[in-house]
N, C-alpha and C. Protein backbone atom coordinates (compact mmCIF):
# COMPACT_ATOMS: atom_id res chain seq x y z
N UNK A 1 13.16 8.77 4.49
CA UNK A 1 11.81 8.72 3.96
C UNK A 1 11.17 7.40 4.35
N UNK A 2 10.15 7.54 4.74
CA UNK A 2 9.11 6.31 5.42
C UNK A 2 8.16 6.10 4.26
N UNK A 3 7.71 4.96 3.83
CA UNK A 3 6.68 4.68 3.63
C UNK A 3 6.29 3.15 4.33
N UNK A 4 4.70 3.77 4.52
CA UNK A 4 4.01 2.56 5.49
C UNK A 4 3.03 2.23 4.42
N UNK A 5 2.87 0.65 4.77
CA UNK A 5 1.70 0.10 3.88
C UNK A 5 1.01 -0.75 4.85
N UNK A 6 -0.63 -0.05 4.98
CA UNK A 6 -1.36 -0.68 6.07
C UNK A 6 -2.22 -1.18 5.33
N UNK A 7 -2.53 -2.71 5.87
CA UNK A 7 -3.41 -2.84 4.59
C UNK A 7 -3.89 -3.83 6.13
N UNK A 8 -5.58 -4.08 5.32
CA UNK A 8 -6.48 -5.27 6.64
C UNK A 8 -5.70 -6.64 6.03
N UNK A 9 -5.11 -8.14 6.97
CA UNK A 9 -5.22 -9.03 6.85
C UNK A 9 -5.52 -10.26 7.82
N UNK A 10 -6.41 -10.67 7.25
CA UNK A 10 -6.60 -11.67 8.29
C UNK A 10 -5.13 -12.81 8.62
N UNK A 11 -4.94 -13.06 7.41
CA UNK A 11 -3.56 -14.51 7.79
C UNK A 11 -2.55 -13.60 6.47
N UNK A 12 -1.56 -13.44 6.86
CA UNK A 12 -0.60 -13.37 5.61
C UNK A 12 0.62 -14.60 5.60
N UNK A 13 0.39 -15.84 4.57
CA UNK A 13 0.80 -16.91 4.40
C UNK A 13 2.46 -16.59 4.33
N UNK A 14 3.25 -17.30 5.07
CA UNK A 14 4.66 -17.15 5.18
C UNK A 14 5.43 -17.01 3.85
N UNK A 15 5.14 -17.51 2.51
CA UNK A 15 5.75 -17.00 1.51
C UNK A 15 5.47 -15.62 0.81
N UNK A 16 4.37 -15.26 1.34
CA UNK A 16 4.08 -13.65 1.41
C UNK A 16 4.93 -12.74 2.27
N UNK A 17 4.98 -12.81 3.53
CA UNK A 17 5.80 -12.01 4.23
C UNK A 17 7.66 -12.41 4.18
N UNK A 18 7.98 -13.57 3.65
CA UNK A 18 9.47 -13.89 3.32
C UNK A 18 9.65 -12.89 2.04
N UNK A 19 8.44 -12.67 0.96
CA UNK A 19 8.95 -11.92 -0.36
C UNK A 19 8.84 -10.43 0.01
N UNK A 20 8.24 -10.27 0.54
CA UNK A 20 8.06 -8.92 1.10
C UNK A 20 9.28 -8.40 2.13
N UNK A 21 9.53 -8.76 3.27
CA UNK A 21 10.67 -9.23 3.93
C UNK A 21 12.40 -8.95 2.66
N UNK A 22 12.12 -9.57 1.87
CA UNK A 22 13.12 -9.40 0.90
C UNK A 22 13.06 -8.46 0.50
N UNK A 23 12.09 -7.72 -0.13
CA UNK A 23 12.42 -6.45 -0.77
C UNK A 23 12.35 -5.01 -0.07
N UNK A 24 11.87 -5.61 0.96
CA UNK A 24 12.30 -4.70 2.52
C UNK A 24 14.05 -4.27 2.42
N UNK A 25 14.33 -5.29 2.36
CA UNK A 25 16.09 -4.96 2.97
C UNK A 25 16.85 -4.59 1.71
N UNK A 26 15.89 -4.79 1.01
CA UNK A 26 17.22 -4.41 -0.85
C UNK A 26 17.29 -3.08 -0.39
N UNK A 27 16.65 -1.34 0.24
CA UNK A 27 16.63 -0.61 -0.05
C UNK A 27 17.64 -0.02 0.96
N UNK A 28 18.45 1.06 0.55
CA UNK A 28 19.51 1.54 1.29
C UNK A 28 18.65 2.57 2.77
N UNK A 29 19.58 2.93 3.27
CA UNK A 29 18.95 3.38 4.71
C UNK A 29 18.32 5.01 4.43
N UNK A 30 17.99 5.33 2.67
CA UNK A 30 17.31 6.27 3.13
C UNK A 30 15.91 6.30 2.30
N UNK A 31 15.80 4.71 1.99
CA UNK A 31 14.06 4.53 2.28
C UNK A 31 13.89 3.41 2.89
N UNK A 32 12.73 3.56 3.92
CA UNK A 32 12.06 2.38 5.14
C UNK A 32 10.83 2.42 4.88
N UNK A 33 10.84 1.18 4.35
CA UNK A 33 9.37 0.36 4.10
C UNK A 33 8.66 -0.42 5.46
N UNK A 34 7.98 0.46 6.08
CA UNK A 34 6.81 -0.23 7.47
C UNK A 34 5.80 -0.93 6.95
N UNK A 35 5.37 -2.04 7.48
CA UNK A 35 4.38 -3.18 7.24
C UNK A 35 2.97 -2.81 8.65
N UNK A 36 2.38 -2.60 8.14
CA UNK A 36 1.11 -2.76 9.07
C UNK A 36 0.07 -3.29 9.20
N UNK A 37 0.03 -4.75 9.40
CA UNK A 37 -1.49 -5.45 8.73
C UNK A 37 -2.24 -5.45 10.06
N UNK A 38 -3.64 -5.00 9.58
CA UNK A 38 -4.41 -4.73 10.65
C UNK A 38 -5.62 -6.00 11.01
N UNK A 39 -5.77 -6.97 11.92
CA UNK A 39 -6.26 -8.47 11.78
C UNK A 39 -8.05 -7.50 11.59
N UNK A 40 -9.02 -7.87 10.97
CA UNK A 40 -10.06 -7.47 10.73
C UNK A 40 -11.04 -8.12 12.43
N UNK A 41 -11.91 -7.68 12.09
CA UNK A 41 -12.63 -7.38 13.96
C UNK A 41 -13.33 -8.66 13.76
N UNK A 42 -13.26 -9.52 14.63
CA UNK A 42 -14.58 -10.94 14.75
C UNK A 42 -15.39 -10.53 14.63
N UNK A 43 -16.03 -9.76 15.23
CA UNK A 43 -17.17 -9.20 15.80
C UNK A 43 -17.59 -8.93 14.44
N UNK A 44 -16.81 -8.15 13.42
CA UNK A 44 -17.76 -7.49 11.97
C UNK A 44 -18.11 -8.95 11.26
N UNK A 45 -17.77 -10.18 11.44
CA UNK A 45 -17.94 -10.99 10.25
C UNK A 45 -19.68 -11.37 10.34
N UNK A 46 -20.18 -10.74 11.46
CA UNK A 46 -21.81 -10.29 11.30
C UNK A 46 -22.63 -9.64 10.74
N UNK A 47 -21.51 -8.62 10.40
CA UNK A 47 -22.12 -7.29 9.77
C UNK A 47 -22.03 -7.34 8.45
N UNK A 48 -23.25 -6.62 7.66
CA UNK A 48 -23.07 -6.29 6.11
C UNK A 48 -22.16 -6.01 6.09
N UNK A 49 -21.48 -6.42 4.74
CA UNK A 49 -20.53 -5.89 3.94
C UNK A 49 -19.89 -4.66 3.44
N UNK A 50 -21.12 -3.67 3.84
CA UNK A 50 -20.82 -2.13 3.62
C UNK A 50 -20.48 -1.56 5.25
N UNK A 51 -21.21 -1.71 6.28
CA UNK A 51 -20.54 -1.92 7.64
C UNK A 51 -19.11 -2.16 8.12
N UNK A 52 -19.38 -3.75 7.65
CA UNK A 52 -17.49 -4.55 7.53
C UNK A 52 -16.68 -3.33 6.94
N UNK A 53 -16.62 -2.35 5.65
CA UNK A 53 -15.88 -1.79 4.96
C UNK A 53 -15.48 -0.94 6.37
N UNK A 54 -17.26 0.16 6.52
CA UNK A 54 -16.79 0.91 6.96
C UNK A 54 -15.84 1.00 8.04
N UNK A 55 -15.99 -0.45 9.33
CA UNK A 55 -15.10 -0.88 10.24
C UNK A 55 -14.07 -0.88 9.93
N UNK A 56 -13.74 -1.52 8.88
CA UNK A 56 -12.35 -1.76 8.34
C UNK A 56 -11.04 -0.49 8.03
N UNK A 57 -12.44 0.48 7.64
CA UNK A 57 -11.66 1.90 7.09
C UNK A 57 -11.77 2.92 8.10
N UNK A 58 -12.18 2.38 9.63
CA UNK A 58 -11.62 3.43 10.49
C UNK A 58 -10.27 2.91 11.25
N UNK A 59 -10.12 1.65 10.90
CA UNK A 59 -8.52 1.20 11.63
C UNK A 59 -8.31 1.82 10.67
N UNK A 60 -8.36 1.11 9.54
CA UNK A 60 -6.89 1.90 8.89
C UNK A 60 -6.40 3.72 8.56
N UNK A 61 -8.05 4.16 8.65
CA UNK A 61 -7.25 5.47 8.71
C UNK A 61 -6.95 5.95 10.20
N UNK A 62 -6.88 5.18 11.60
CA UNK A 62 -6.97 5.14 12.62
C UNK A 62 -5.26 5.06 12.65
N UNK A 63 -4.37 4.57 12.06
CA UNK A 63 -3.13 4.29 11.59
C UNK A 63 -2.05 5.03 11.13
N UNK A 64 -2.88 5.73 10.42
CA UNK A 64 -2.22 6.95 9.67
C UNK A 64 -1.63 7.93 10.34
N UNK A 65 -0.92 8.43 10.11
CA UNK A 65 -0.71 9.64 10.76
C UNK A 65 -0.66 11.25 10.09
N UNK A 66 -1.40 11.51 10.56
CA UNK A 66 -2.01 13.08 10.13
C UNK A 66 -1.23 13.90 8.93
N UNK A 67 -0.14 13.73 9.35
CA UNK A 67 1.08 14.79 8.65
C UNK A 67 1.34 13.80 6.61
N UNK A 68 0.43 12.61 6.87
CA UNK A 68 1.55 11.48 5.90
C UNK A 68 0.69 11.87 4.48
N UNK A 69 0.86 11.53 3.37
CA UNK A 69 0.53 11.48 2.27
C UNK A 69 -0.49 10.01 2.19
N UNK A 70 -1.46 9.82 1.93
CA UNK A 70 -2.66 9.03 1.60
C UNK A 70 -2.43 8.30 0.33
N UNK A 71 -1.96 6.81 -0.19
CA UNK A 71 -2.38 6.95 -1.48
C UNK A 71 -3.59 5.56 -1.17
N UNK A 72 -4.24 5.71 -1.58
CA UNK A 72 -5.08 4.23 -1.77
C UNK A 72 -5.46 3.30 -2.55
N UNK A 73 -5.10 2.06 -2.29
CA UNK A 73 -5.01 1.34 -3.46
C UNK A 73 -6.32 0.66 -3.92
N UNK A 74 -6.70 1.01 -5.18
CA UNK A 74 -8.45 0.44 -5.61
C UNK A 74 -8.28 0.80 -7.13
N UNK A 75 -9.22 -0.44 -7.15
CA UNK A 75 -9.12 -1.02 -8.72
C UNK A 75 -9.86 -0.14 -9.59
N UNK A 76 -10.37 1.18 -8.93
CA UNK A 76 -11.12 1.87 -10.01
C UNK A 76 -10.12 3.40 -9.81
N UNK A 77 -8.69 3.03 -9.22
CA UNK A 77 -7.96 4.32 -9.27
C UNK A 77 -7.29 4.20 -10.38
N UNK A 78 -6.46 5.62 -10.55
CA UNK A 78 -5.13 5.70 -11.69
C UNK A 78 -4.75 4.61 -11.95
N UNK A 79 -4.29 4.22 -13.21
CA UNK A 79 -3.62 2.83 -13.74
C UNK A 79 -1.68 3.88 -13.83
N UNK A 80 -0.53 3.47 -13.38
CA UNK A 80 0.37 4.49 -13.61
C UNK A 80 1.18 3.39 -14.40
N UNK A 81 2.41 4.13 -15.62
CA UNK A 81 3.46 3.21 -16.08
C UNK A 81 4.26 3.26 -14.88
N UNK A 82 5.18 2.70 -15.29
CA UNK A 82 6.74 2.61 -14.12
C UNK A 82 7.28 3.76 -14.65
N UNK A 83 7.16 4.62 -15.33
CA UNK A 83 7.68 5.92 -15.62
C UNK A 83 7.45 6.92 -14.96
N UNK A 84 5.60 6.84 -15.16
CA UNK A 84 4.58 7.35 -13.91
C UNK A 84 4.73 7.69 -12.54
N UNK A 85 4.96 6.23 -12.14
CA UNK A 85 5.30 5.52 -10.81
C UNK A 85 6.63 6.53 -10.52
N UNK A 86 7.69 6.78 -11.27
CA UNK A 86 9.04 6.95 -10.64
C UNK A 86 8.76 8.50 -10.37
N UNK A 87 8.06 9.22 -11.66
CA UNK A 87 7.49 10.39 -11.45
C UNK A 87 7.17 10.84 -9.91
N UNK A 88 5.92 9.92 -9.53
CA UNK A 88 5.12 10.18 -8.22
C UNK A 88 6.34 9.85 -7.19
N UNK A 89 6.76 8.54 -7.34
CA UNK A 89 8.23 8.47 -5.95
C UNK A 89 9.16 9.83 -5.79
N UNK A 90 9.49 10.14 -6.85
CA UNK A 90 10.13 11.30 -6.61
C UNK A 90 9.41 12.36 -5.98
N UNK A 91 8.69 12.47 -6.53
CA UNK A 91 7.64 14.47 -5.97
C UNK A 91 7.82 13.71 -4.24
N UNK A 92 6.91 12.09 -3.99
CA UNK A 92 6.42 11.72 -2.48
C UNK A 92 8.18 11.77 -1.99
N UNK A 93 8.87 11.35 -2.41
CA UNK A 93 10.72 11.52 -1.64
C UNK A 93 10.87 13.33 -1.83
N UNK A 94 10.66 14.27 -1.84
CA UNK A 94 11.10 15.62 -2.40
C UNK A 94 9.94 16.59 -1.31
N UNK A 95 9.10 15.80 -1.15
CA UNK A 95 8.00 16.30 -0.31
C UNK A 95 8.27 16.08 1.20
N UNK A 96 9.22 15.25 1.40
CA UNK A 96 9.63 14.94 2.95
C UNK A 96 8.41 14.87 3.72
N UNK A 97 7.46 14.21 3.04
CA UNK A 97 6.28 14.00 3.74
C UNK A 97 6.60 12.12 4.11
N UNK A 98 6.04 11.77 5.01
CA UNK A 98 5.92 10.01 4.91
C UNK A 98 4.38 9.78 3.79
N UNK A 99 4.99 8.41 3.71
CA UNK A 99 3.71 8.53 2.44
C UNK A 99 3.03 6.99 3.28
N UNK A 100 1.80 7.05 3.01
CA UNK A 100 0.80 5.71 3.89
C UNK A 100 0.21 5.05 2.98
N UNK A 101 0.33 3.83 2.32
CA UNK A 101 -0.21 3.08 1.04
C UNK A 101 -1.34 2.33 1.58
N UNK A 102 -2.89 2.52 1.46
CA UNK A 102 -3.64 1.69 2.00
C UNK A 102 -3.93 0.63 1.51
N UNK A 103 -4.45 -0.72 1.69
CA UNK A 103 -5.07 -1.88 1.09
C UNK A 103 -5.81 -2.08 1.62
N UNK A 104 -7.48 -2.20 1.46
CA UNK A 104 -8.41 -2.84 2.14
C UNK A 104 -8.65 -3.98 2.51
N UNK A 105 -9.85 -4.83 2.80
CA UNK A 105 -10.30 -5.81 2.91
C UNK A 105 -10.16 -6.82 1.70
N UNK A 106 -10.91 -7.76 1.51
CA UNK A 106 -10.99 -8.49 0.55
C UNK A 106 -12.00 -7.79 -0.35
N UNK A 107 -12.79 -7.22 0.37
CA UNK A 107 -14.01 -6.26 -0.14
C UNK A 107 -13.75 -4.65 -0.99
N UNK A 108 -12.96 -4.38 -0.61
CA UNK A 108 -12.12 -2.85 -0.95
C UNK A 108 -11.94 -1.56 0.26
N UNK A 109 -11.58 -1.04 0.03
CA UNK A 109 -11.58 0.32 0.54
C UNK A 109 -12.73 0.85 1.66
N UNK A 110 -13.15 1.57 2.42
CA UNK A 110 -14.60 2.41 2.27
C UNK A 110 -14.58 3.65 1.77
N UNK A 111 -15.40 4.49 1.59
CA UNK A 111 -15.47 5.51 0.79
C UNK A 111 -15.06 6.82 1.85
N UNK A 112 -14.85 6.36 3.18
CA UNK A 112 -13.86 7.45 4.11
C UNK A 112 -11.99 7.46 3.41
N UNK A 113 -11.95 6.14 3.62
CA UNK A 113 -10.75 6.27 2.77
C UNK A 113 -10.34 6.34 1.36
N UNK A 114 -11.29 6.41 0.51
CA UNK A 114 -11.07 6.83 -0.14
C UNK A 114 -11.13 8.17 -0.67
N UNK A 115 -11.70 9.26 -0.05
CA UNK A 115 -11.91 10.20 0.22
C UNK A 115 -10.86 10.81 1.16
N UNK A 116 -10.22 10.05 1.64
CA UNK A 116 -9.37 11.11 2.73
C UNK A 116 -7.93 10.68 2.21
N UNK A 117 -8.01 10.26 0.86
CA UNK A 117 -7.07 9.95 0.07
C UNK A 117 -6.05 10.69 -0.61
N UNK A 118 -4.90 11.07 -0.49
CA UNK A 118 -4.27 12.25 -1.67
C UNK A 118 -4.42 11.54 -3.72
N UNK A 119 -4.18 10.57 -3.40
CA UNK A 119 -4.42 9.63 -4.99
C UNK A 119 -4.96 8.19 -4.78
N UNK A 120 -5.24 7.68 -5.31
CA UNK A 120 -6.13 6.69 -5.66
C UNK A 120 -5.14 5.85 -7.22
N UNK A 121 -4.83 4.38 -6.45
CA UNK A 121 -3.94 4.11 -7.55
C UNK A 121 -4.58 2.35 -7.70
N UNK A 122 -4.46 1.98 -8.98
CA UNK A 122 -4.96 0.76 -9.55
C UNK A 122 -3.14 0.17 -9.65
N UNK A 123 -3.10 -0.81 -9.26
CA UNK A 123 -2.46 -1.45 -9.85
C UNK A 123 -2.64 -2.43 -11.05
N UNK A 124 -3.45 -2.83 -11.26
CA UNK A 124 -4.05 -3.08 -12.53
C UNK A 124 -5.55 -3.77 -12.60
N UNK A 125 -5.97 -3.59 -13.48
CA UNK A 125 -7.38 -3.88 -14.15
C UNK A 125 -7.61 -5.56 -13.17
N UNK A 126 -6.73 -6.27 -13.40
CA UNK A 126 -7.10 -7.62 -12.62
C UNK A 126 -6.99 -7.97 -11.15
N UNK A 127 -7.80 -8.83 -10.87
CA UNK A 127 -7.71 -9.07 -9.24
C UNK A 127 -6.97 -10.06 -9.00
N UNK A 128 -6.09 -9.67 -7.94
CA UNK A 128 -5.44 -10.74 -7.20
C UNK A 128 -5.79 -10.99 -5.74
N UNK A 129 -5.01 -12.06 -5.61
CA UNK A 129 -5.10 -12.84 -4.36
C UNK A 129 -4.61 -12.01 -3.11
N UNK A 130 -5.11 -11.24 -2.45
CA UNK A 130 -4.86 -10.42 -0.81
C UNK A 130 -3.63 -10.34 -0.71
N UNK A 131 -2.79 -11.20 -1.26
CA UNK A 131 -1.71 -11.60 -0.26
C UNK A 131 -0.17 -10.93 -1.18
N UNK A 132 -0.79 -11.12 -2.32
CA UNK A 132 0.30 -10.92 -3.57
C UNK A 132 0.18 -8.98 -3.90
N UNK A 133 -0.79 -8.59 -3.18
CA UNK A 133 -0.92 -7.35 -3.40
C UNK A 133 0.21 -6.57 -2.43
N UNK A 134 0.45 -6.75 -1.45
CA UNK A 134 1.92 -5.72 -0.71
C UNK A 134 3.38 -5.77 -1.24
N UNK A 135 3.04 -7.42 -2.32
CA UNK A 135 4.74 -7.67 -2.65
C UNK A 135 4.39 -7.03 -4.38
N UNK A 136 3.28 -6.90 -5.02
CA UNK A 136 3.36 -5.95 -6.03
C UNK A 136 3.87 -4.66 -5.74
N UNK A 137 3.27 -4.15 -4.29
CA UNK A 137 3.60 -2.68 -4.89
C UNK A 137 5.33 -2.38 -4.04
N UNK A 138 5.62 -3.61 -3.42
CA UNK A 138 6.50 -3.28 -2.25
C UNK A 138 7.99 -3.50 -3.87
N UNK A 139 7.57 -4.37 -5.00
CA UNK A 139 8.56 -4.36 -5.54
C UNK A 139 8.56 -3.61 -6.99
N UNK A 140 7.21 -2.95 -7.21
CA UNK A 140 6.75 -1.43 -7.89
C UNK A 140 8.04 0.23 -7.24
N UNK A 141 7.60 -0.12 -5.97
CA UNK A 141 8.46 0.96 -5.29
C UNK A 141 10.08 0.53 -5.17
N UNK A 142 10.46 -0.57 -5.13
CA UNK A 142 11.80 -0.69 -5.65
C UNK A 142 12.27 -0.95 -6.66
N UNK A 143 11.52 -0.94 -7.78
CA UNK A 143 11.80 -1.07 -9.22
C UNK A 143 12.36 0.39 -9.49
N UNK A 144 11.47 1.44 -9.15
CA UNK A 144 11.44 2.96 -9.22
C UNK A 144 12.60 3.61 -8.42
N UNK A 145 12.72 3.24 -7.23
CA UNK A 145 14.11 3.51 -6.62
C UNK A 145 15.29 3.12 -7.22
N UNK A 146 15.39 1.67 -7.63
CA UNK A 146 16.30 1.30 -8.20
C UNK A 146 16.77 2.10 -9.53
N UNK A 147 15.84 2.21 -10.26
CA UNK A 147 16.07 3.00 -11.18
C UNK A 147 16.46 4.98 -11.07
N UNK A 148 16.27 4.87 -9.86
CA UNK A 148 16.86 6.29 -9.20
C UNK A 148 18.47 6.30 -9.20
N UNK A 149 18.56 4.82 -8.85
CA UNK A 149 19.75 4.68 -8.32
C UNK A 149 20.56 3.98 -9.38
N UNK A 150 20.45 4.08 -10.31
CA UNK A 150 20.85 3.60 -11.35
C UNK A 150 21.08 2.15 -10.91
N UNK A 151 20.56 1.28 -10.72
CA UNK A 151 20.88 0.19 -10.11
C UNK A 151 20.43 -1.03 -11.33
N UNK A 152 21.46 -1.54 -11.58
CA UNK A 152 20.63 -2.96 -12.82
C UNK A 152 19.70 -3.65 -12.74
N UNK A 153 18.81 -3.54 -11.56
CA UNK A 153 17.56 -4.20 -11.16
C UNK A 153 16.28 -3.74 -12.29
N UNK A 154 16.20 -2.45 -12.70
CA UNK A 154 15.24 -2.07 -13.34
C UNK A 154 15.20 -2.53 -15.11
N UNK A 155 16.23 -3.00 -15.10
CA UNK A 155 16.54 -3.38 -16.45
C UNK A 155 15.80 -4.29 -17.09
């Protein structure tokens, strides 16, 4: 089972990709976590802000691949528990589909991707910093595995 998380970044600061990196390798060989940060276009830092989106949200659904499950991450989606969460991992592992976790800009989403979305998920009500958002959900999805796996991590 694949899951990819493409999200736009301009710089991802080295203690971002070392924590991420880490919870990459905790998972046994039958889930693979792909990283895809997409550098945002020079050229858009001209363009309105609703433009910039839309640029932004044809790489990334430019990325995807046809067959995969959509979820997208935005602050006005589903709020899920970790109960929730283990719920949805299971059906997306049982579905033998790959699943594609989007993250936008600093700006959000555009409304292509969010629309060409299978779910729409909040990680929570507050905003964080660009950078801390792939190692939330990268250690969301191994909290939930772990707990598949009966593993003392979830404890």
């Amino acid at each position: 089972m694949k899951f990819h998380i493409i999200a736009i970044e301009s710089k991802r600061p080295l203690w971002a990709k070392t924590a991420f990196e880490d919870y990459q390798q905790r998972f046994d060989q039958s889930i693979q976590i792909k990283w895809l940060g997409i550098k945002p276009d020079r050229k858009t830092r001209s363009l309105g802000k609703k433009k910039r989106i839309f640029e932004e949200g044809k790489k990334l659904l430019k990325s995807v691949n046809k067959d995969n499950t959509i979820i997208a991450l935005d602050k006005e989606g589903m709020s899920w528990t970790t109960l929730k969460l283990k719920e949805k991992f299971n059906q997306w592992v049982t579905s033998s589909k790959d699943i594609s976790f989007l993250i936008g800009g600093p700006e959000g989403l555009s409304e292509d991707c969010l629309n060409s979305s299978n779910e729409i998920w909040s990680l929570s009500p507050l905003t964080f910093p660009h950078s801390i958002v792939p190692i939330i959900l990268i250690e969301q999805l191994y909290r939930v595995w772990s707990i598949e796996k009966n593993h003392p991590y979830h404890k």
